[in-house]
Structures are given as structure tokens and as C-alpha cells.
C-alpha atoms as a PDB file:
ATOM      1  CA  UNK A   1     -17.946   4.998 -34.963  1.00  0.00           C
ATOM      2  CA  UNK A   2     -17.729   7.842 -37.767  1.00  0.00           C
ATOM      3  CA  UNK A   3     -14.762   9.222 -38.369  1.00  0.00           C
ATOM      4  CA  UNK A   4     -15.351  12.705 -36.846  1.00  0.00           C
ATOM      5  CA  UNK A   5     -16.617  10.694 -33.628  1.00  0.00           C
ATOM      6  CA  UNK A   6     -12.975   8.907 -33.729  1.00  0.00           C
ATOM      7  CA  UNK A   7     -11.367  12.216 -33.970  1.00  0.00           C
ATOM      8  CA  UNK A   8     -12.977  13.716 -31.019  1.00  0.00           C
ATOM      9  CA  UNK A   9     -12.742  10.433 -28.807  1.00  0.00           C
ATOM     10  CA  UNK A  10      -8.943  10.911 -29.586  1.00  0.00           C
ATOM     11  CA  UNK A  11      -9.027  14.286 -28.580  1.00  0.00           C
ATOM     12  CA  UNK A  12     -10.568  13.605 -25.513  1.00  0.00           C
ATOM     13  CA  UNK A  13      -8.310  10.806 -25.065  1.00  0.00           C
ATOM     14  CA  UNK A  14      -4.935  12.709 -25.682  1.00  0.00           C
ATOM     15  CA  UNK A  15      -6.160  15.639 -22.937  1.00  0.00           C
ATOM     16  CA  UNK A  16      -7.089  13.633 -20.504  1.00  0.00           C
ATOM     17  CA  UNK A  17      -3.732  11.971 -20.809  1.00  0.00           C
ATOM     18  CA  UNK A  18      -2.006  15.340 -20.338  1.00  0.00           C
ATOM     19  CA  UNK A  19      -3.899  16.424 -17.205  1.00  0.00           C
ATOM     20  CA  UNK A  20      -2.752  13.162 -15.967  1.00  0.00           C
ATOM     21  CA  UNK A  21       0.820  13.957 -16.961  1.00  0.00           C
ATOM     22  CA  UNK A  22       0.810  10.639 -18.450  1.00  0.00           C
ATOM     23  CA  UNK A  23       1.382  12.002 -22.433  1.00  0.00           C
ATOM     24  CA  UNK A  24       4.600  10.206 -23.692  1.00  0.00           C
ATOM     25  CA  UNK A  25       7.086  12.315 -24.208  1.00  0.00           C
ATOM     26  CA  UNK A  26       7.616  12.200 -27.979  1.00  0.00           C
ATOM     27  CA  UNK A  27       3.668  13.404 -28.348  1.00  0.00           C
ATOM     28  CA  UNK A  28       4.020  16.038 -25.489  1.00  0.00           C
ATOM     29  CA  UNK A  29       4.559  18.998 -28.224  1.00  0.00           C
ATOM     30  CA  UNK A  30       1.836  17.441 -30.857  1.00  0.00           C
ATOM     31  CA  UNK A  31      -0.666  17.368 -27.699  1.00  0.00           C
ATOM     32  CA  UNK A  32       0.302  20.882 -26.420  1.00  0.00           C
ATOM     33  CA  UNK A  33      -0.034  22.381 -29.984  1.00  0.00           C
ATOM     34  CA  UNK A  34      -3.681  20.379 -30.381  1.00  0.00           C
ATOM     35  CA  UNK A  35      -5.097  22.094 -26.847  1.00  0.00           C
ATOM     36  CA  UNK A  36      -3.047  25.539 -27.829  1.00  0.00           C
ATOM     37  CA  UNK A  37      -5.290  25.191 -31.071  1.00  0.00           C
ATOM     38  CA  UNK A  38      -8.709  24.068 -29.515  1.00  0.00           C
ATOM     39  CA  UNK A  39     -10.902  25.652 -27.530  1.00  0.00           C
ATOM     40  CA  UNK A  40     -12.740  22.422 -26.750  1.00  0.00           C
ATOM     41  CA  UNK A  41     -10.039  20.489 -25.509  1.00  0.00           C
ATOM     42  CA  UNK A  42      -9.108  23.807 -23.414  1.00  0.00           C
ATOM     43  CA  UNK A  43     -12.366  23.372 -21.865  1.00  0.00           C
ATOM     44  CA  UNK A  44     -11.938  19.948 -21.341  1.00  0.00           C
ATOM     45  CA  UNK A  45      -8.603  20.514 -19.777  1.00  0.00           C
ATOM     46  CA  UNK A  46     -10.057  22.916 -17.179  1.00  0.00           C
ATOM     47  CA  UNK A  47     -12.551  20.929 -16.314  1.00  0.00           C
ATOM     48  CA  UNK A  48     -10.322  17.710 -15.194  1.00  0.00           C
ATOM     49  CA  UNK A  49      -7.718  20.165 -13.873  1.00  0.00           C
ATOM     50  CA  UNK A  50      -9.772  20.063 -10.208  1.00  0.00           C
ATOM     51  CA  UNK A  51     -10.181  15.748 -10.466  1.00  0.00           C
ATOM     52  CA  UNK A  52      -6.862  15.198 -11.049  1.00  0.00           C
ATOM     53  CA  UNK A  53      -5.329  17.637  -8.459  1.00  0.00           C
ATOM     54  CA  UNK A  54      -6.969  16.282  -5.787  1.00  0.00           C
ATOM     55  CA  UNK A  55      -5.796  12.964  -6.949  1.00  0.00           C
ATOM     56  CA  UNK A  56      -2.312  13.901  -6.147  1.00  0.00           C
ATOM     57  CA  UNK A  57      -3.094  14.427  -2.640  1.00  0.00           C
ATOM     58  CA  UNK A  58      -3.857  10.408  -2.084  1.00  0.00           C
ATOM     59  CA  UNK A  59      -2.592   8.060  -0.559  1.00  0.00           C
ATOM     60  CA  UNK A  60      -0.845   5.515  -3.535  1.00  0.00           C
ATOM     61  CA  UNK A  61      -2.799   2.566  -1.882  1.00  0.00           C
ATOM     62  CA  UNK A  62      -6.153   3.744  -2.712  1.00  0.00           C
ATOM     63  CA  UNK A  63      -5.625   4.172  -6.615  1.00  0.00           C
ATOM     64  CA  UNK A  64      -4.360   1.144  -6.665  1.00  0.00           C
ATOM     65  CA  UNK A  65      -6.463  -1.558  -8.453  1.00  0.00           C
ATOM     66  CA  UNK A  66      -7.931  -4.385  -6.004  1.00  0.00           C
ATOM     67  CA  UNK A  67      -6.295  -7.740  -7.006  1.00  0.00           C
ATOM     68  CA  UNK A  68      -9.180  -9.419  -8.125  1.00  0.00           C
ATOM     69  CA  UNK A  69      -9.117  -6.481 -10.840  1.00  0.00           C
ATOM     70  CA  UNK A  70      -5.434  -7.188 -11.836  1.00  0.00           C
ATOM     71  CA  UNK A  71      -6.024 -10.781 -12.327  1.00  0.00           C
ATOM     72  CA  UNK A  72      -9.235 -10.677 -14.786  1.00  0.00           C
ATOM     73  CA  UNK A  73      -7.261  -7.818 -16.667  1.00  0.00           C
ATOM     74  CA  UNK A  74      -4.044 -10.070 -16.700  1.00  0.00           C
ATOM     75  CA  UNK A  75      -6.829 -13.153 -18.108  1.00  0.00           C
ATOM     76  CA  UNK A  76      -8.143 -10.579 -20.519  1.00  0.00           C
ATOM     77  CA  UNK A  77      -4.762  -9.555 -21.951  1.00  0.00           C
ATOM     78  CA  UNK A  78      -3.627 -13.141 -21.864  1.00  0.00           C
ATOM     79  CA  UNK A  79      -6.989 -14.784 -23.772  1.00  0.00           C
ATOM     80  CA  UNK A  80      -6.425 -10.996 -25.897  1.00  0.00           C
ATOM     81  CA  UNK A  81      -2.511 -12.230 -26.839  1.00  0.00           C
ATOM     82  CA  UNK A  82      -2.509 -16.119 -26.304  1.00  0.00           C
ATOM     83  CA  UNK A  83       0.205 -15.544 -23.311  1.00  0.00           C
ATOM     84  CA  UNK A  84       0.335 -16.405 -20.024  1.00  0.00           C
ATOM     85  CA  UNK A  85      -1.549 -14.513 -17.492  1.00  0.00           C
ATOM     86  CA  UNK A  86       0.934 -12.495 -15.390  1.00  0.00           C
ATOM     87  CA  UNK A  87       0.303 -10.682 -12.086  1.00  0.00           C
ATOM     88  CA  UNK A  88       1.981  -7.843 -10.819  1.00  0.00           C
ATOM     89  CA  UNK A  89       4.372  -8.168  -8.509  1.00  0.00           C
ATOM     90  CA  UNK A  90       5.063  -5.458  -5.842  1.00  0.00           C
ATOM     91  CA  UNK A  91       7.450  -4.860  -3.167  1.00  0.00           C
ATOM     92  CA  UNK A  92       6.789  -3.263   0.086  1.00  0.00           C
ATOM     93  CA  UNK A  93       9.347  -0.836   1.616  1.00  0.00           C
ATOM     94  CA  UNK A  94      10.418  -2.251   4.727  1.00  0.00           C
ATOM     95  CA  UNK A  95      11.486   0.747   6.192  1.00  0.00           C
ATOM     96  CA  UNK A  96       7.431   1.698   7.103  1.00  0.00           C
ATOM     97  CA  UNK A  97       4.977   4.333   6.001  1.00  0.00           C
ATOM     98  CA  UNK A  98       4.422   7.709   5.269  1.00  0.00           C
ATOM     99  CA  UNK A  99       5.728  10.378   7.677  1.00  0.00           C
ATOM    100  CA  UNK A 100       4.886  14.084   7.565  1.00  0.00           C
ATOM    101  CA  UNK A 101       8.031  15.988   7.936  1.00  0.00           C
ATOM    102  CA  UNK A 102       6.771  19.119   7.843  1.00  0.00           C
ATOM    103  CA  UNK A 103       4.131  20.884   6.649  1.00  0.00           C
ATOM    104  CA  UNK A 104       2.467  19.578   3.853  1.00  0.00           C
ATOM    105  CA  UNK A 105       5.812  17.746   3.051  1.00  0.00           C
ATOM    106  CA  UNK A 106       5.647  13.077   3.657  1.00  0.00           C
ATOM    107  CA  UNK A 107       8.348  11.046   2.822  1.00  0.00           C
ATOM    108  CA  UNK A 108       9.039   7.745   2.856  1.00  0.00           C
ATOM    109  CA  UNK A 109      12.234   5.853   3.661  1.00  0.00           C
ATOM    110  CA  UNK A 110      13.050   3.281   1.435  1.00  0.00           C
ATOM    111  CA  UNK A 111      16.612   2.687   1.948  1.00  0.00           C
ATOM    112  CA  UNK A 112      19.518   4.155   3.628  1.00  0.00           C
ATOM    113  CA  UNK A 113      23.319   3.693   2.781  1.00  0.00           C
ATOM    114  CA  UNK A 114      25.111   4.840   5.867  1.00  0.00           C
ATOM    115  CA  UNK A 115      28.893   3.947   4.095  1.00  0.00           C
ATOM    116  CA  UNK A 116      27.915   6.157   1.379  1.00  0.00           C
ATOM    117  CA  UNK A 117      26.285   8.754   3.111  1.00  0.00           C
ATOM    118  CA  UNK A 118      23.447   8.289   1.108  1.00  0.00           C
ATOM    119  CA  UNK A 119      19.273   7.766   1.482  1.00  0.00           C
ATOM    120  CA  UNK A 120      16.659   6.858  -0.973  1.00  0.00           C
ATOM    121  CA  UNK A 121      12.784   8.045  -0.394  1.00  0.00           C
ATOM    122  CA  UNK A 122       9.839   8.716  -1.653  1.00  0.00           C
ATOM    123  CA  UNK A 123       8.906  12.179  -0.949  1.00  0.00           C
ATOM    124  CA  UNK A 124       5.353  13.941  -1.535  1.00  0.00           C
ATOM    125  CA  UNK A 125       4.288  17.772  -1.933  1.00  0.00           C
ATOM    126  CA  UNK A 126       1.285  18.599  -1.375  1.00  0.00           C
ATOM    127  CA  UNK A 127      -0.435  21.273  -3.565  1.00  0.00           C
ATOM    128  CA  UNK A 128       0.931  24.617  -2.863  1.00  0.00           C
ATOM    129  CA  UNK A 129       3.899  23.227  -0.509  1.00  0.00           C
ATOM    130  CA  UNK A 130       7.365  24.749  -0.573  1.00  0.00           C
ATOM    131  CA  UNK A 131      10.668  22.435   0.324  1.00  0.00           C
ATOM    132  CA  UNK A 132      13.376  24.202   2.229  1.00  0.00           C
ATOM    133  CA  UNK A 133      16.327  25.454   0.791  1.00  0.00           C
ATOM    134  CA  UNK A 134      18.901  23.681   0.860  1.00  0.00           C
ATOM    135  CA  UNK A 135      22.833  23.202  -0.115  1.00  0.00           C
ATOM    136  CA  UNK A 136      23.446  19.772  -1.493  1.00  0.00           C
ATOM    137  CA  UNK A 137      26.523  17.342   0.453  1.00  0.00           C
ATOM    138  CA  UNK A 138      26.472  15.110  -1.791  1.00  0.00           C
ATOM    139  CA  UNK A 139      25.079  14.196  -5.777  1.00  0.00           C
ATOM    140  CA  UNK A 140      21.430  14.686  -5.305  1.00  0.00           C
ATOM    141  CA  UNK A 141      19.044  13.089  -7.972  1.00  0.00           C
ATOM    142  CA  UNK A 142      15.321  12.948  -8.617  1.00  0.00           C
ATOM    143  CA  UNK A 143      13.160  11.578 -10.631  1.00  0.00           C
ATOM    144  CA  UNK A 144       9.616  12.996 -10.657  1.00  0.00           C
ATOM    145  CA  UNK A 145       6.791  10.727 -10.825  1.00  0.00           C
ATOM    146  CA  UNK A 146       3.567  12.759 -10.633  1.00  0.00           C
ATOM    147  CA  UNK A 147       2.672  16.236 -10.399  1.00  0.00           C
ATOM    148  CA  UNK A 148       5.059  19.275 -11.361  1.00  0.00           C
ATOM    149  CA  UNK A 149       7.706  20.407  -9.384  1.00  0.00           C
ATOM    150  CA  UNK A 150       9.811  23.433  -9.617  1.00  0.00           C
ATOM    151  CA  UNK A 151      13.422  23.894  -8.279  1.00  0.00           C
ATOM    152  CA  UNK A 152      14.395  27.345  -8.750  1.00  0.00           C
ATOM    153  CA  UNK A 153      13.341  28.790 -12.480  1.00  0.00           C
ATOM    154  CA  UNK A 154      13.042  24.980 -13.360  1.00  0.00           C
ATOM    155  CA  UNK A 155       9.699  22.994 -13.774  1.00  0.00           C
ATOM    156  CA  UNK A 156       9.965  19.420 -13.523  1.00  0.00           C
ATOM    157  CA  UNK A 157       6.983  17.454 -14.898  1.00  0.00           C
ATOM    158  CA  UNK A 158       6.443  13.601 -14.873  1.00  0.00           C
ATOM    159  CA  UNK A 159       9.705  11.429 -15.740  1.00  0.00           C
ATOM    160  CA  UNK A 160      11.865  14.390 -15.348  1.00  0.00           C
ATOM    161  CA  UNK A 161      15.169  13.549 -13.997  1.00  0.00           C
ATOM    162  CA  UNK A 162      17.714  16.011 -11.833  1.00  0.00           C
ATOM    163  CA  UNK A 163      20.962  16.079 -10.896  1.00  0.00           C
ATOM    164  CA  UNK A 164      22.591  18.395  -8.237  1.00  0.00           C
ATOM    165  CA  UNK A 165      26.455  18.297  -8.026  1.00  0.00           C
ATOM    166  CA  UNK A 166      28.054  18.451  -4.438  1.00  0.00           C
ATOM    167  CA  UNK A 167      27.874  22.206  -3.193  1.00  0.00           C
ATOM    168  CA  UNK A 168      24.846  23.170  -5.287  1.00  0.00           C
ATOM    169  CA  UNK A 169      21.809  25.404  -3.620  1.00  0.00           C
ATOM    170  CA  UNK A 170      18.525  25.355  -4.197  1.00  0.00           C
ATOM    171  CA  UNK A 171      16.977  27.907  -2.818  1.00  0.00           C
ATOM    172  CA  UNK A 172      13.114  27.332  -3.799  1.00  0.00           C
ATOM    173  CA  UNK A 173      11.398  24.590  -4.560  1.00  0.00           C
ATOM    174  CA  UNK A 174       7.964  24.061  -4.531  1.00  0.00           C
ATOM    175  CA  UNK A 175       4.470  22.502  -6.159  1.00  0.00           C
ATOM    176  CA  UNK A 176       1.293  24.296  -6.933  1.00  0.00           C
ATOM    177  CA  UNK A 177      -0.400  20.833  -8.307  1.00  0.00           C
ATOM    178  CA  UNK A 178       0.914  18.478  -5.427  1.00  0.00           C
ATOM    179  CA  UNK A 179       3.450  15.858  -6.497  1.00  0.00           C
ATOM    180  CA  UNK A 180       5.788  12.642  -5.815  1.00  0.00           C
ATOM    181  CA  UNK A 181       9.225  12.185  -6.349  1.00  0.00           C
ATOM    182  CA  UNK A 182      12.029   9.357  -6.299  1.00  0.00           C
ATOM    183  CA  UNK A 183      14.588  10.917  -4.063  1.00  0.00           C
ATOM    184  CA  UNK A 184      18.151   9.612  -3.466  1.00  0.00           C
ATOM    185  CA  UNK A 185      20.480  12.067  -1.627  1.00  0.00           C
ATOM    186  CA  UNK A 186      22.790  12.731   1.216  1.00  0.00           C
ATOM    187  CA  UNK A 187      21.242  13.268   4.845  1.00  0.00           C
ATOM    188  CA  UNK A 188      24.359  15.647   5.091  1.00  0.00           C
ATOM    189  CA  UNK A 189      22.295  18.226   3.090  1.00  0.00           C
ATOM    190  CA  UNK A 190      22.155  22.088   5.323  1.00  0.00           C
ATOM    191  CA  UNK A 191      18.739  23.247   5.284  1.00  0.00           C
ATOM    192  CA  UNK A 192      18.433  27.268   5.310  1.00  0.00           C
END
């Protein structure tokens, strides 16, 4: 591979990584700076914009790779590093599945803590969604896994983290690209 064939494979690389939202934080800035700069990768950006957001809308499940996949990737890695092979271990909720709540809002219930008046879900936005407002009873936090999400004049991308205090409104929050979140909260919460 030349060299100028390295550079664009990286550059290809690096924005497909940020329409996946999946561009570690340190190299966000470098990356936003290289599409800012080239009307290529631009190009290339709005072309995977339409692929990925309809990625958002499904269901976890079927991106997942098949197990057969895991385990020749896990013999790959471990004939690649002379370790062990090691399988990936997952946890189902036993709480259930996915249930719409409203429209174009699922959640899922992954644990409740009726002592502490608090619950811990998963909760999904569809593109173009809004969340009611709402005035927090308790500490609210999220962590956002995929998509964007913005509370108020705030935009949440993937790995954000926030914290509402006790008290606290928000009064919109919603997703143009679709996205999941890590929810733990009070049921206590007033909607409106």
C-alpha cells in the first residue's frame, strides 16, 4: 500500500468512525478539524449519514455478531497474541423486553430499587422523538450510548454522562438521529 493510499484508507477509516459516534474522545477535535478541512471526507460523511441512522432504529439483537463469529474472532486474536481464547459473556435483563412507552419512545427495565426510590433502564429515541418534560425527584443520571441527544441547549453525544440534581426541569429533550441511553432515575419524576 503507497503511502498516499494509507493516508486516504485512514481518512476513510477516521469518518466512518465519527458517523458511528465511535471516535475516541481524545481524537474527536483532530477528526472534526480533518472533515472541517476536506471536502472528500465531507462527502463521505454524507453519504454514511443515511446507513448509520437507520441503524439506530434496530433492535440491539440483530447487530449483534452470531456466536460462531465471536468464537473464530476470539481464536484469531488468541493464535494473533498467544492467549487464551475468551468469549464474551453477556447478561440478560430479567426484567423482559422492550416496551414502547409512547410514541417513538422503548425502554427497558433493568432494575428497580423500590427503598431508594430509584429505577435503572435502557431507554431508546427514535429519530426525531421528543421526551416529555419533566421535573426531576430525585438525582437523575445518564449515560448516552449511541446517537445524540439533546436536553435543553445541551447535546449529548456517545459516552456523555448527565447529572440532574433533585428539583431540576428539563423542559425539552429530544433526538433527530435516534439514540440509546443508560438511565437510572426516580419513578417519582412529574411529567408536564
Amino acid at each position: 500500500m503507497s503511502s498516499s493510499d494509507e493516508h486516504d484508507h485512514d481518512h476513510v477509516e477516521r469518518v466512518s468512525l465519527y458517523a458511528l459516534h465511535a471516535v475516541p474522545a481524545g481524537e474527536l477535535a483532530a477528526v472534526e478539524a480533518q472533515i472541517a478541512a476536506c471536502s472528500d471526507c465531507r462527502q463521505e460523511l454524507d453519504a454514511l449519514r443515511p446507513t448509520v441512522a437507520s441503524l439506530v432504529s434496530w433492535p440491539v439483537d440483530v447487530l449483534r455478531p452470531p456466536k460462531p463469529l465471536w468464537d473464530r474472532l476470539a481464536r484469531r486474536i488468541a493464535a494473533e497474541t498467544g492467549g487464551q481464547p475468551a468469549s464474551p459473556t453477556t447478561r440478560r435483563s430479567p426484567e423482559g423486553d422492550w416496551e414502547d412507552v409512547a410514541p417513538g419512545i422503548s425502554v427497558k427495565l433493568l432494575a428497580t430499587d423500590a427503598q431508594n426510590r430509584r429505577v435503572t433502564m435502557l431507554v431508546r429515541l427514535a429519530p426525531g422523538a421528543d421526551y416529555p418534560p419533566h421535573r426531576h425527584a430525585g438525582i437523575e443520571e445518564l449515560h448516552l450510548l449511541d446517537g445524540e441527544l439533546m436536553i435543553d441547549e445541551r447535546k449529548l453525544r456517545p459516552g456523555d454522562y448527565s447529572r440532574a440534581e433533585p428539583g431540576s426541569v428539563d423542559r425539552r429533550i429530544w433526538s433527530e438521529t435516534g439514540c440509546t441511553c443508560l438511565l437510572v432515575t426516580s419513578p417519582d419524576d412529574v411529567l408536564g
